[in-house]
PDB file of N, CA and C in Angstrom:
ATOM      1  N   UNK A   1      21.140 -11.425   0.708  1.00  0.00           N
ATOM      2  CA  UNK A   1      21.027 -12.512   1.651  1.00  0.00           C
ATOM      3  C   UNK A   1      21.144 -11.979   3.077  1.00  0.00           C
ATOM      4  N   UNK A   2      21.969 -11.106   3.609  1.00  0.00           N
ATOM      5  CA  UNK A   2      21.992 -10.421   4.319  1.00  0.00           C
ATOM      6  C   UNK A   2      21.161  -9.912   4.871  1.00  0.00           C
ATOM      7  N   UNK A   3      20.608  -9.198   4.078  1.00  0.00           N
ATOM      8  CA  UNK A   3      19.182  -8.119   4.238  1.00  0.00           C
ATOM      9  C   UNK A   3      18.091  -8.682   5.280  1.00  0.00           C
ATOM     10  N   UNK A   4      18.130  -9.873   4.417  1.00  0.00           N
ATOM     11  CA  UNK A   4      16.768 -10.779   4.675  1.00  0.00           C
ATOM     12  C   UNK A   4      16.530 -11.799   6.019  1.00  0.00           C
ATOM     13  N   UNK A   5      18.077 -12.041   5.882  1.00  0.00           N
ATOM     14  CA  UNK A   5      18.458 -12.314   8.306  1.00  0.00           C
ATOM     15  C   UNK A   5      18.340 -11.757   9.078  1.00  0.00           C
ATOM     16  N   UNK A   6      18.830 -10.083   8.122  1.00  0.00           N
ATOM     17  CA  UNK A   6      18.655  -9.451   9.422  1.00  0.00           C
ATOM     18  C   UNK A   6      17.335  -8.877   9.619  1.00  0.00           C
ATOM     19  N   UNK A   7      16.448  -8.730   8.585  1.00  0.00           N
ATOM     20  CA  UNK A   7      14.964  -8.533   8.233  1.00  0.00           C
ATOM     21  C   UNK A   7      14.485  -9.323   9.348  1.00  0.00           C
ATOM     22  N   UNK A   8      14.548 -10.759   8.906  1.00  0.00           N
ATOM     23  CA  UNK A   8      13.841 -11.830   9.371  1.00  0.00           C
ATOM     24  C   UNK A   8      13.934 -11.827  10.909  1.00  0.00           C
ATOM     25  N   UNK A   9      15.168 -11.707  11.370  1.00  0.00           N
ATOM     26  CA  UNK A   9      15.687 -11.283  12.781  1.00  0.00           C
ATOM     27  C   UNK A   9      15.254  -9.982  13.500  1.00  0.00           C
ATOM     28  N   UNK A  10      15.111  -9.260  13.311  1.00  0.00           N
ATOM     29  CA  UNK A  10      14.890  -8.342  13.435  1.00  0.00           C
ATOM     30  C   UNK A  10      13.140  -8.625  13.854  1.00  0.00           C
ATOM     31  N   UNK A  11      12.144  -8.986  12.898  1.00  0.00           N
ATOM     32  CA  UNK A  11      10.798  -8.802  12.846  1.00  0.00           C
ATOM     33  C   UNK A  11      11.059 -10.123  13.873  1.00  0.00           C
ATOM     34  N   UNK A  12      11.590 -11.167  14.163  1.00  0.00           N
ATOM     35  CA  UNK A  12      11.303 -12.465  15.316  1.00  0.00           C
ATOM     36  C   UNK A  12      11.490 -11.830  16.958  1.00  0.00           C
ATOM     37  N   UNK A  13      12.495 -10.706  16.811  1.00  0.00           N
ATOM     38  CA  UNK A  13      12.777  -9.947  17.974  1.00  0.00           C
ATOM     39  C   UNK A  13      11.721  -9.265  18.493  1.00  0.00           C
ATOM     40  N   UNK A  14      11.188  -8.838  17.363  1.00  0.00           N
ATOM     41  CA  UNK A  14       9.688  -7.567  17.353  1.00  0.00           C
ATOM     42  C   UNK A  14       8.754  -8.389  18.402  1.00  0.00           C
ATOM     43  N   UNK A  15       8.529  -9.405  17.849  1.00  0.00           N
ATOM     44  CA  UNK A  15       7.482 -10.546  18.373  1.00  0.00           C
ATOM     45  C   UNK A  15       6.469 -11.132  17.160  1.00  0.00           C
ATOM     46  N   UNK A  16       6.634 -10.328  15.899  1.00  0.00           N
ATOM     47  CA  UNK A  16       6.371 -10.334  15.271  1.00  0.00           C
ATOM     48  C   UNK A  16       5.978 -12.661  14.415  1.00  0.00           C
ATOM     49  N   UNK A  17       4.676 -12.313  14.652  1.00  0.00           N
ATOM     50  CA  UNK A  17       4.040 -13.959  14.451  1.00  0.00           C
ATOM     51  C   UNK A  17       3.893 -14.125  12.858  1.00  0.00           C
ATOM     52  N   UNK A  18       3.915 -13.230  11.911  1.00  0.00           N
ATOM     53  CA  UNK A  18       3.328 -13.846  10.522  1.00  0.00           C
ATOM     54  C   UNK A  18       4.488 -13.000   9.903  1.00  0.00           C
ATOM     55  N   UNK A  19       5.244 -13.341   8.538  1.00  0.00           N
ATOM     56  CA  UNK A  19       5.681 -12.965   8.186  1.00  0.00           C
ATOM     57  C   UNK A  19       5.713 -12.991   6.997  1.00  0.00           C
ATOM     58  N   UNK A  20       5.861 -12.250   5.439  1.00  0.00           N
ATOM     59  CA  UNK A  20       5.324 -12.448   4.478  1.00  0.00           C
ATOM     60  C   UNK A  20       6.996 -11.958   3.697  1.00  0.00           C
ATOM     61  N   UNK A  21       8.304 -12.899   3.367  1.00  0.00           N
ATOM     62  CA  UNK A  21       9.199 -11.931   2.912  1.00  0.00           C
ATOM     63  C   UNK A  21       9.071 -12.081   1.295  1.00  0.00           C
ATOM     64  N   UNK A  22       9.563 -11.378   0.699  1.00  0.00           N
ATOM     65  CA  UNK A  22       9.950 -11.151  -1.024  1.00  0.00           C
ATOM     66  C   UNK A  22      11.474 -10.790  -0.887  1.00  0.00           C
ATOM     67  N   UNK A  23      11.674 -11.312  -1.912  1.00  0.00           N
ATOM     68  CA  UNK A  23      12.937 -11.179  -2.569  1.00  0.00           C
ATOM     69  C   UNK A  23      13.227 -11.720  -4.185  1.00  0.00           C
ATOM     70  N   UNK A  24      13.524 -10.641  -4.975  1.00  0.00           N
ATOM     71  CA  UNK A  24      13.771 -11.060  -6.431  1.00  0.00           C
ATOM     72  C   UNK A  24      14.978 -11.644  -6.850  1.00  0.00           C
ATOM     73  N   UNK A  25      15.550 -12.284  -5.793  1.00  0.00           N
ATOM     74  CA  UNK A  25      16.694 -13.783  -6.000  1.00  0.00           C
ATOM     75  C   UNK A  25      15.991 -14.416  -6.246  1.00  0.00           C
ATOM     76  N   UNK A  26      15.960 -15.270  -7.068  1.00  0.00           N
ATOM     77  CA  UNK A  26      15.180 -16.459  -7.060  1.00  0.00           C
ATOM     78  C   UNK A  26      15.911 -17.124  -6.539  1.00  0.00           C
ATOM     79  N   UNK A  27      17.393 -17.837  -6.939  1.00  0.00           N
ATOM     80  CA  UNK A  27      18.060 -18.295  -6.465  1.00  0.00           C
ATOM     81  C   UNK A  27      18.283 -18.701  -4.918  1.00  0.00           C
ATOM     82  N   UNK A  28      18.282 -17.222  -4.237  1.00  0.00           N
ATOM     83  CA  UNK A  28      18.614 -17.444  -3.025  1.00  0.00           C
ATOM     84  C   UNK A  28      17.127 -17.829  -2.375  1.00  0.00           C
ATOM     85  N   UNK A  29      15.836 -17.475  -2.769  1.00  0.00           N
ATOM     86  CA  UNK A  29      14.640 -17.978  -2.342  1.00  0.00           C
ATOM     87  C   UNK A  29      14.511 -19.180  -2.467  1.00  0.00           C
ATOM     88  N   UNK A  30      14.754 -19.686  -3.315  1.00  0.00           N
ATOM     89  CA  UNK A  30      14.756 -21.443  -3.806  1.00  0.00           C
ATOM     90  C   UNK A  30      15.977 -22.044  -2.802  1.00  0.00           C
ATOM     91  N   UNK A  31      17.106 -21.476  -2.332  1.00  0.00           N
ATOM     92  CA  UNK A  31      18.236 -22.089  -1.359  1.00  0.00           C
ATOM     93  C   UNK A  31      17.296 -22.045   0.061  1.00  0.00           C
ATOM     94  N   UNK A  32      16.857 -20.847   0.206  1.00  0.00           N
ATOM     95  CA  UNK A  32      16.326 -21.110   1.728  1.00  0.00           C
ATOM     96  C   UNK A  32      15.201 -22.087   1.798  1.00  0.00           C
ATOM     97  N   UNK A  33      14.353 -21.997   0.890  1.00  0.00           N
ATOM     98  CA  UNK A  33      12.767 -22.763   0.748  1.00  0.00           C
ATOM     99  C   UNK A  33      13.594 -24.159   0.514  1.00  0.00           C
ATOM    100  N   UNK A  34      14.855 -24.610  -0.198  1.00  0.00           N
ATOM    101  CA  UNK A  34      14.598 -25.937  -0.052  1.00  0.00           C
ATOM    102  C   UNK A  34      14.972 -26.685  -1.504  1.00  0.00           C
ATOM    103  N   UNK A  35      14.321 -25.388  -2.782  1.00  0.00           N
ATOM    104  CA  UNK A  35      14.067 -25.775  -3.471  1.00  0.00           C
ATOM    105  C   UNK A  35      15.207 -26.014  -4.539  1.00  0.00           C
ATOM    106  N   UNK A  36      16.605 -25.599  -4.270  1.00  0.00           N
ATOM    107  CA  UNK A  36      17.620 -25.944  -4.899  1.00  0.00           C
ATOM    108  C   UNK A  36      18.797 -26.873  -4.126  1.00  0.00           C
ATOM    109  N   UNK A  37      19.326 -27.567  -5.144  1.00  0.00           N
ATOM    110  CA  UNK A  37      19.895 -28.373  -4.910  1.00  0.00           C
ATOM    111  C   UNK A  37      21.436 -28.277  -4.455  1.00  0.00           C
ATOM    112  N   UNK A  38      22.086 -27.914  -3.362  1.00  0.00           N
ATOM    113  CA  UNK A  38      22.910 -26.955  -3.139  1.00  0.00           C
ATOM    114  C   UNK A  38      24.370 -28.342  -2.723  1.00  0.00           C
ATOM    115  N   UNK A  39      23.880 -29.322  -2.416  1.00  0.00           N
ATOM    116  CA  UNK A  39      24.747 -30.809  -2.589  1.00  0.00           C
ATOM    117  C   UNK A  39      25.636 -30.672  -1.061  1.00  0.00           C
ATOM    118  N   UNK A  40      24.539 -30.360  -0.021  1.00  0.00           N
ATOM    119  CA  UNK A  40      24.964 -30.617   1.331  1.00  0.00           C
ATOM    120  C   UNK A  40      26.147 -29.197   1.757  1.00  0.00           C
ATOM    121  N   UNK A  41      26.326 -28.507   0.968  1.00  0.00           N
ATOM    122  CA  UNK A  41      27.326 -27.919   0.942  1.00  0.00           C
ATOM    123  C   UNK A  41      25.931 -26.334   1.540  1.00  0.00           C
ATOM    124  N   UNK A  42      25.334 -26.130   2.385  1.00  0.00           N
ATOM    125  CA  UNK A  42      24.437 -25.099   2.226  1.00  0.00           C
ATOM    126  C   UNK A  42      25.509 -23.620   2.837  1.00  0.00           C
ATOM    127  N   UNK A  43      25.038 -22.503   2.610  1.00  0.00           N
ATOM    128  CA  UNK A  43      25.924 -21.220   2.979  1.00  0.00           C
ATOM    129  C   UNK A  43      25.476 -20.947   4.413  1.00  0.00           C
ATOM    130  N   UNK A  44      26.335 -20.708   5.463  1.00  0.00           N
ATOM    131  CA  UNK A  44      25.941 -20.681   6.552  1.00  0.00           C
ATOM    132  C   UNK A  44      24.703 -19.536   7.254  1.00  0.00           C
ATOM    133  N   UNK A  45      24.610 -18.580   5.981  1.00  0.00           N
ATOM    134  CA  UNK A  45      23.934 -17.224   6.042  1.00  0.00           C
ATOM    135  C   UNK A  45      22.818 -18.194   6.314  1.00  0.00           C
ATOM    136  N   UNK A  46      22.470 -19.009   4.727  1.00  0.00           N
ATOM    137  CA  UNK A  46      20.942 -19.654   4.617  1.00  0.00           C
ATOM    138  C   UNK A  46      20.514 -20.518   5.324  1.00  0.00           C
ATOM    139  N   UNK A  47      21.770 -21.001   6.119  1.00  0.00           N
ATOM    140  CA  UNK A  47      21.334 -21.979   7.025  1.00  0.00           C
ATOM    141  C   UNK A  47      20.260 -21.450   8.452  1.00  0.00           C
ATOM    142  N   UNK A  48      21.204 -20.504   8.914  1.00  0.00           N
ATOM    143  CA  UNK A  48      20.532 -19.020   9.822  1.00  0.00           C
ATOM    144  C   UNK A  48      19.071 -18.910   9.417  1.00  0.00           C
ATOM    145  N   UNK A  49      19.156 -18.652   7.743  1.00  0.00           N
ATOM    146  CA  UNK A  49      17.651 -18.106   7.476  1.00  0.00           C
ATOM    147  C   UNK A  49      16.591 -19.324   7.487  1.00  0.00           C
ATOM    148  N   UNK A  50      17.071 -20.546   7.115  1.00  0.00           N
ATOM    149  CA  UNK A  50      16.599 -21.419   7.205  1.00  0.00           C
ATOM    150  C   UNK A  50      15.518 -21.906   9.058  1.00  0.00           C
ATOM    151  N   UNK A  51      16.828 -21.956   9.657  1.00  0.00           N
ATOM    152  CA  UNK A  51      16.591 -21.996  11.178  1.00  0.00           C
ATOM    153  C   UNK A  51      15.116 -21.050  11.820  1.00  0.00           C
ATOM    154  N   UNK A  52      15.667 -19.598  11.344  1.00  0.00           N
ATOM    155  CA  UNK A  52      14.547 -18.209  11.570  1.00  0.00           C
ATOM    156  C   UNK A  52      13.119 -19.007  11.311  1.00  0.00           C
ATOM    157  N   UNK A  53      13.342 -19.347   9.547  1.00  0.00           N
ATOM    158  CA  UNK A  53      11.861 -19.770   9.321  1.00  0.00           C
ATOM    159  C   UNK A  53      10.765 -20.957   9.776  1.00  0.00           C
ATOM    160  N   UNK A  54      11.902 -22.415  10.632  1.00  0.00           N
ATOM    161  CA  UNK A  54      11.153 -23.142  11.042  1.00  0.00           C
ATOM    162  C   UNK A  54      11.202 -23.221  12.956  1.00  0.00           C
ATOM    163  N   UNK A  55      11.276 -21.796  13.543  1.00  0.00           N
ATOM    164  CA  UNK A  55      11.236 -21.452  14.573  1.00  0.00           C
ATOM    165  C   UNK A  55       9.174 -21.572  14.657  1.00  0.00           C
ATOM    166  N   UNK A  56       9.035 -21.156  15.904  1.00  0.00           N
ATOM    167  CA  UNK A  56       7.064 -20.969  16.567  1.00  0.00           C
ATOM    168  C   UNK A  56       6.946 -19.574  15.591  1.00  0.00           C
ATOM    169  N   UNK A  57       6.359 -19.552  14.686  1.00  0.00           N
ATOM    170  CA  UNK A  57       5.380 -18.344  13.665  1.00  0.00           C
ATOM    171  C   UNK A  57       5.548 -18.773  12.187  1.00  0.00           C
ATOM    172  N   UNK A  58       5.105 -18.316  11.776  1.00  0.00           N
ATOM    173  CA  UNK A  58       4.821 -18.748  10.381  1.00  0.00           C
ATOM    174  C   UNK A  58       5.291 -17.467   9.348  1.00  0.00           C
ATOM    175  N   UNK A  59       6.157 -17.865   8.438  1.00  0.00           N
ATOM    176  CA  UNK A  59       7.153 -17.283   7.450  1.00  0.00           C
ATOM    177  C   UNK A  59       6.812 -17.804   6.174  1.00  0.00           C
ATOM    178  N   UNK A  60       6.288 -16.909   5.439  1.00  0.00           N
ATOM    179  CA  UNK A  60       6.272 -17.241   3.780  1.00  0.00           C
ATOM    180  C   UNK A  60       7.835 -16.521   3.019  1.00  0.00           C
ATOM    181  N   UNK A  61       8.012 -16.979   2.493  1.00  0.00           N
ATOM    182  CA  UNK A  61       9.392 -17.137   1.385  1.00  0.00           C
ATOM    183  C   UNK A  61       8.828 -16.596   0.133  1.00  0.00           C
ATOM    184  N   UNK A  62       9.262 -15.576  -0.696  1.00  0.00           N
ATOM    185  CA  UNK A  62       8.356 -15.541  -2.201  1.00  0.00           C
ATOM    186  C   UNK A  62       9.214 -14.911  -3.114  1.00  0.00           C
ATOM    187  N   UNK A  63       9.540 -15.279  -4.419  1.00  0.00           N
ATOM    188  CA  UNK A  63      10.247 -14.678  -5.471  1.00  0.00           C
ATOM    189  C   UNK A  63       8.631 -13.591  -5.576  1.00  0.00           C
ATOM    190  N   UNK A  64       9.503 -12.667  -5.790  1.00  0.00           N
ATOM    191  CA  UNK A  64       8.999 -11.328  -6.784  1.00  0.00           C
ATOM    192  C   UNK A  64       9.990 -10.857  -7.871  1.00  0.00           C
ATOM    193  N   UNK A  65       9.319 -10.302  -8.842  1.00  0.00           N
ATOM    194  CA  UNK A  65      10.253  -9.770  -9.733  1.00  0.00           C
ATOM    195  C   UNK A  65      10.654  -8.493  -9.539  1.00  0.00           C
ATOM    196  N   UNK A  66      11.877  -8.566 -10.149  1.00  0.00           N
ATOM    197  CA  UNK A  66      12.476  -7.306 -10.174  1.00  0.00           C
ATOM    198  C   UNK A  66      11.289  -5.620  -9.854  1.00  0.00           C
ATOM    199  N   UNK A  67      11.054  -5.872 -11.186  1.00  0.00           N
ATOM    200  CA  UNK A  67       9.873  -4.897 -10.861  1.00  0.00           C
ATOM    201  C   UNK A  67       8.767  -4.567 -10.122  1.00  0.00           C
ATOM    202  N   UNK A  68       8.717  -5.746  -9.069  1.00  0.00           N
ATOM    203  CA  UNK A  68       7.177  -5.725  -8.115  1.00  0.00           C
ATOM    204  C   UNK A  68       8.454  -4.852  -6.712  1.00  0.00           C
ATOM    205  N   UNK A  69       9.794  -5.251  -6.784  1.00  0.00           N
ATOM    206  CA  UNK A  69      10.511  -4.678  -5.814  1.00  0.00           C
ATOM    207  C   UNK A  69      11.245  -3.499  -5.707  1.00  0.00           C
ATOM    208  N   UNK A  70       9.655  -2.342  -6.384  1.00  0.00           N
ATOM    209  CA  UNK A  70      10.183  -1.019  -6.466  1.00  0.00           C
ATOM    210  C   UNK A  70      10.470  -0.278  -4.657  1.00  0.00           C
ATOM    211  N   UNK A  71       9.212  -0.768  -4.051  1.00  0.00           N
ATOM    212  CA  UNK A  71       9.521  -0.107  -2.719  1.00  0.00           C
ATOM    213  C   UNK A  71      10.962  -0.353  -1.779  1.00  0.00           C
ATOM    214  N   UNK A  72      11.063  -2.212  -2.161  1.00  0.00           N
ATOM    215  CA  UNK A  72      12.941  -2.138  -1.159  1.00  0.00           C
ATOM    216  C   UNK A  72      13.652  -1.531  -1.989  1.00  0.00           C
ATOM    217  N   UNK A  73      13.893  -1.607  -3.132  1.00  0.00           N
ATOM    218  CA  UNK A  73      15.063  -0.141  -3.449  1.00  0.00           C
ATOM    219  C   UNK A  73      15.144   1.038  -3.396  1.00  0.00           C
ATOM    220  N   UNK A  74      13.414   1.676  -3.307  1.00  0.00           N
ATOM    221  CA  UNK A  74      13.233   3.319  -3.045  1.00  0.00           C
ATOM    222  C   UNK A  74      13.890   3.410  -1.413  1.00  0.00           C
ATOM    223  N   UNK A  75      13.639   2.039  -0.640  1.00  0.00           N
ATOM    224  CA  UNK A  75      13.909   2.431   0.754  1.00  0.00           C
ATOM    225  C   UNK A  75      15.359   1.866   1.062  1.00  0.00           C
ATOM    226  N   UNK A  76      16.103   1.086   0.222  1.00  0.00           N
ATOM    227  CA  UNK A  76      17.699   0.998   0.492  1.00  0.00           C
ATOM    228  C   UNK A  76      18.104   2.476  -0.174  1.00  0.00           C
ATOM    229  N   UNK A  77      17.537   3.043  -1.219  1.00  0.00           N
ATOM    230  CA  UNK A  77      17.974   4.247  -1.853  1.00  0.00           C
ATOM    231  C   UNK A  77      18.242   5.436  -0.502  1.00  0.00           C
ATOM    232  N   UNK A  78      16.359   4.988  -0.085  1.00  0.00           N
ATOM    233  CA  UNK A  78      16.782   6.446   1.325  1.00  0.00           C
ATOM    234  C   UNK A  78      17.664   6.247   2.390  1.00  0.00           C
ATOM    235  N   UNK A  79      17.840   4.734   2.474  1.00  0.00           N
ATOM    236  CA  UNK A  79      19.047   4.693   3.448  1.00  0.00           C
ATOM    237  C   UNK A  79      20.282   4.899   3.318  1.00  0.00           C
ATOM    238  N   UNK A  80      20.786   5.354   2.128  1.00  0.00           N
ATOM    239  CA  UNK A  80      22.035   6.054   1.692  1.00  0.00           C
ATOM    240  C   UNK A  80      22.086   7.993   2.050  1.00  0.00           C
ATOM    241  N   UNK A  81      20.810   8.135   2.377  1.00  0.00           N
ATOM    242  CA  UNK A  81      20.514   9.518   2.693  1.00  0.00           C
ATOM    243  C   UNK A  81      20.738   9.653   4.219  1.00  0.00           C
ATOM    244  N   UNK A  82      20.801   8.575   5.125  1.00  0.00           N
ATOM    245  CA  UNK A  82      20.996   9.010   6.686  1.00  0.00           C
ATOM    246  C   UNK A  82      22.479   8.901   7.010  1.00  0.00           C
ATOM    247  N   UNK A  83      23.222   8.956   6.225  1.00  0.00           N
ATOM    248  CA  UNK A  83      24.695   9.119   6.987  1.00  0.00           C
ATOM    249  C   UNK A  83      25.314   8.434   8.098  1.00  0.00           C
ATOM    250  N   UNK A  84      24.561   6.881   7.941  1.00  0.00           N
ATOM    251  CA  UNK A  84      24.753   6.360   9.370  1.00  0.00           C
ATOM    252  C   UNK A  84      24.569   4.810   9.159  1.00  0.00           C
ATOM    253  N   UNK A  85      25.492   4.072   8.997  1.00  0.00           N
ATOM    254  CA  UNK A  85      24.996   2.691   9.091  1.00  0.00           C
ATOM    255  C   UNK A  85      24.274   1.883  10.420  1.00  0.00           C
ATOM    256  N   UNK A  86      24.256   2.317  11.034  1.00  0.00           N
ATOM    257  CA  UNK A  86      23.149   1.641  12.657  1.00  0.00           C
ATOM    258  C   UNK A  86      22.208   1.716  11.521  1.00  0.00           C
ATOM    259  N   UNK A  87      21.319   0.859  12.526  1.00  0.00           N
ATOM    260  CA  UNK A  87      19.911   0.809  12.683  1.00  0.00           C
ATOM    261  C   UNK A  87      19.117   1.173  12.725  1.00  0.00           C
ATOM    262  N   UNK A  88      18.012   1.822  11.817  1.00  0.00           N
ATOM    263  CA  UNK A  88      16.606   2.258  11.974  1.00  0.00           C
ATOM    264  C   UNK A  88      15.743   1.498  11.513  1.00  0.00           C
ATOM    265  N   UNK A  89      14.860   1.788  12.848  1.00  0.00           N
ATOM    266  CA  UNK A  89      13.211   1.518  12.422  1.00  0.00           C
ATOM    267  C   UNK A  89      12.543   2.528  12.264  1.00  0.00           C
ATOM    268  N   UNK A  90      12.035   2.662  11.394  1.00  0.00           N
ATOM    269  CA  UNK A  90      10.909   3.741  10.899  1.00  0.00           C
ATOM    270  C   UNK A  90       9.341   3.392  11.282  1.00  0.00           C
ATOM    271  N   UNK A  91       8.827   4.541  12.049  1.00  0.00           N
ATOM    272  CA  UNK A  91       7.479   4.450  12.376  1.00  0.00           C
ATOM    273  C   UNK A  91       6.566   4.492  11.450  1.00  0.00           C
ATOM    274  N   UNK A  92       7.029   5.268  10.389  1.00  0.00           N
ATOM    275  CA  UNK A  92       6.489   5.461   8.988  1.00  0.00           C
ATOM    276  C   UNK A  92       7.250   5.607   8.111  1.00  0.00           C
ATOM    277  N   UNK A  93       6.890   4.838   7.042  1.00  0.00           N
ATOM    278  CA  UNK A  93       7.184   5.091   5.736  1.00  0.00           C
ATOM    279  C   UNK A  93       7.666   6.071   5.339  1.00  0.00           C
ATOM    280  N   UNK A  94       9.053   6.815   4.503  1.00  0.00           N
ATOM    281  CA  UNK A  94       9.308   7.895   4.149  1.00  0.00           C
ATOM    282  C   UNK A  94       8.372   8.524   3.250  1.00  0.00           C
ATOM    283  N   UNK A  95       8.222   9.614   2.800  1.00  0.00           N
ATOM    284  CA  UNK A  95       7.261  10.160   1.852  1.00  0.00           C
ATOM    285  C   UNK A  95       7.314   9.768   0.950  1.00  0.00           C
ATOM    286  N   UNK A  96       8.624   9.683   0.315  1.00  0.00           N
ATOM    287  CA  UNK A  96       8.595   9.024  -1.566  1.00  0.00           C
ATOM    288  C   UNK A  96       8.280   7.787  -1.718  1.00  0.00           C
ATOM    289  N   UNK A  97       8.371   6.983  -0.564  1.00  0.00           N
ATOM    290  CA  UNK A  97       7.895   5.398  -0.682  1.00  0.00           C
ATOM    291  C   UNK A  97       6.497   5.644  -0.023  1.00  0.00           C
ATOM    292  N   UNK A  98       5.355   6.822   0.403  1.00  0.00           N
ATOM    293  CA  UNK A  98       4.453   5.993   0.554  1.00  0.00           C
ATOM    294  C   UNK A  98       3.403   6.052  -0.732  1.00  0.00           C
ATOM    295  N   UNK A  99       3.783   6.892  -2.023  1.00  0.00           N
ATOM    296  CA  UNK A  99       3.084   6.644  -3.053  1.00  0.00           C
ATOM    297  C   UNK A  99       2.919   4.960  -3.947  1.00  0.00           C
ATOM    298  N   UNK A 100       4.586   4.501  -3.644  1.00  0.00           N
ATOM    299  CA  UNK A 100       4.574   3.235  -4.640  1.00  0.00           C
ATOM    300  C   UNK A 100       3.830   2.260  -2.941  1.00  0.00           C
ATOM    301  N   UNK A 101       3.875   2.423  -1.845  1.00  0.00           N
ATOM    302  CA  UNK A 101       3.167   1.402  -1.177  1.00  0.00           C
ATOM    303  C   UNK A 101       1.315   1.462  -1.115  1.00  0.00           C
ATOM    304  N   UNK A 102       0.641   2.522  -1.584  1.00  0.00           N
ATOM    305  CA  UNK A 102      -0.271   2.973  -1.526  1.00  0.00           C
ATOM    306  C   UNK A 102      -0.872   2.387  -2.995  1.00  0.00           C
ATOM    307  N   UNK A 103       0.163   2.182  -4.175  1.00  0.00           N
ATOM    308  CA  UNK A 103      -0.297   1.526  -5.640  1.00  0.00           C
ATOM    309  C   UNK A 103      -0.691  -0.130  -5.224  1.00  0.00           C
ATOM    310  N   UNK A 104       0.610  -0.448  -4.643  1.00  0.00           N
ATOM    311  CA  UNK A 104       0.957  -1.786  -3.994  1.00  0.00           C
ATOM    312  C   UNK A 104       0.083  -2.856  -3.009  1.00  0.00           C
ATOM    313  N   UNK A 105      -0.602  -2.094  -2.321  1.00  0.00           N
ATOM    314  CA  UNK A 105      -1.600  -2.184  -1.501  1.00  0.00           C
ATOM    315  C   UNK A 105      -2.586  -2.518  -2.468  1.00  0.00           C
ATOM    316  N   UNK A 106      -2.596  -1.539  -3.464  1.00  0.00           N
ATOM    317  CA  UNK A 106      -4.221  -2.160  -4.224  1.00  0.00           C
ATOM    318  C   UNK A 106      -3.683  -2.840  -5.603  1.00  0.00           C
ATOM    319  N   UNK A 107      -2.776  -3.507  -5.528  1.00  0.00           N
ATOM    320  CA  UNK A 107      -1.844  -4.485  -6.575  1.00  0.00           C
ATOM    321  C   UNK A 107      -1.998  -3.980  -8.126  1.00  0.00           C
ATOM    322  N   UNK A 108      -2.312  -2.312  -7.905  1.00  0.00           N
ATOM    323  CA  UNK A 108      -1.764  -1.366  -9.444  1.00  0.00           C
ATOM    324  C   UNK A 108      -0.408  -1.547  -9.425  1.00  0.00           C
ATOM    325  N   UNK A 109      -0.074  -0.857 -10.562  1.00  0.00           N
ATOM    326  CA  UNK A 109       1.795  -0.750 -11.008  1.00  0.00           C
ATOM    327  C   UNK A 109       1.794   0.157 -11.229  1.00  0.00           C
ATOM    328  N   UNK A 110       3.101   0.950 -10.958  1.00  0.00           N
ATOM    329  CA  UNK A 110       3.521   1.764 -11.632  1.00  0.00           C
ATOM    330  C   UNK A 110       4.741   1.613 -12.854  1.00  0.00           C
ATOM    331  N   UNK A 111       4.550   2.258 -13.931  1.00  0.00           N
ATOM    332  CA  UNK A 111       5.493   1.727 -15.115  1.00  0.00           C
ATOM    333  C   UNK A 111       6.360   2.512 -14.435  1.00  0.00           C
ATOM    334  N   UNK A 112       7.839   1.678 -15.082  1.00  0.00           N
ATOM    335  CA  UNK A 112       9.358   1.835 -14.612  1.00  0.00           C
ATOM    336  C   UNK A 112       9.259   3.404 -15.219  1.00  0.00           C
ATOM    337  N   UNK A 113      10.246   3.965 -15.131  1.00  0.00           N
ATOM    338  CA  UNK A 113      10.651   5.587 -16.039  1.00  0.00           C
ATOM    339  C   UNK A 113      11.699   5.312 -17.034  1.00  0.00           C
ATOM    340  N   UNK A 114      11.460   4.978 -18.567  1.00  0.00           N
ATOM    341  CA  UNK A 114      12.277   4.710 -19.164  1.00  0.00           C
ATOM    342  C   UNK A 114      12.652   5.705 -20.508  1.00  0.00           C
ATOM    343  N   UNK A 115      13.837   6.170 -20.816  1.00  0.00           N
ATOM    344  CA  UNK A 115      14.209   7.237 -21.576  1.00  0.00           C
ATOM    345  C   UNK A 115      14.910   6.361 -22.936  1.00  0.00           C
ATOM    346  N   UNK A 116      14.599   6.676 -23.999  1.00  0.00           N
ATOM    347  CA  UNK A 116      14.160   6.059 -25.064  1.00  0.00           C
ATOM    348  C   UNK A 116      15.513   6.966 -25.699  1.00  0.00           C
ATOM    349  N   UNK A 117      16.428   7.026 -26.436  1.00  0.00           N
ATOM    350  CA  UNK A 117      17.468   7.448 -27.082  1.00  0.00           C
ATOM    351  C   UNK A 117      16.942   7.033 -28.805  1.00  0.00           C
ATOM    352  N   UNK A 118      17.063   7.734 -29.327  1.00  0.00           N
ATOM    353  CA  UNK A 118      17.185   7.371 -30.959  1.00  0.00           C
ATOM    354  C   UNK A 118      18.490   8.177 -31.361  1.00  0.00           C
TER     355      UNK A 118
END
């Protein structure tokens, strides 16, 4: 939930006009979009995210599954590699994420890596 404010924040700062986010919460996608029933009681995070999305530009909201969200974990993975919680923006893509964004782009998959025990 986090991620995705400061995502969202972050790209409204940019100047950034169209925005396309994913996230494999469903849960928390369905709290911001509206679509759950949270009984007036909403979390102040989603309220924030809420606000972001009906600001001047246009914001799509989208469950993905687990598995379509190989690239944000290859790239929270590399951010355990900079030794630094601040802030980066990357001009480019790290190397190991630009193979799965390059599949992604042309909406191939790559199968998970799974080790089979008998």
């Amino acid at each position: 939930m986090w991620g995705m404010y400061i995502g969202m924040n972050l790209a409204r700062r940019q100047g950034i006009t169209h925005l396309q986010v994913e996230s494999d919460s469903k849960v928390l996608v369905e709290m911001v979009t509206g679509n759950c029933n949270v009984n007036d009681n909403i979390p102040t995070l989603v309220r924030r995210i809420r606000d972001l999305t009906n600001m001047n530009w246009h914001v799509q909201i989208n469950h993905t599954w687990h598995e379509g969200n190989k690239s944000a974990y290859r790239l929270a993975n590399y951010s355990l590699t900079l030794n630094s919680f601040d802030l980066h923006v990357l001009e480019t893509p790290p190397t190991k994420l630009q193979s799965l964004l390059f599949y992604d782009s042309f909406g191939m998959c790559m199968p998970w890596s799974v080790r089979l025990v008998s």
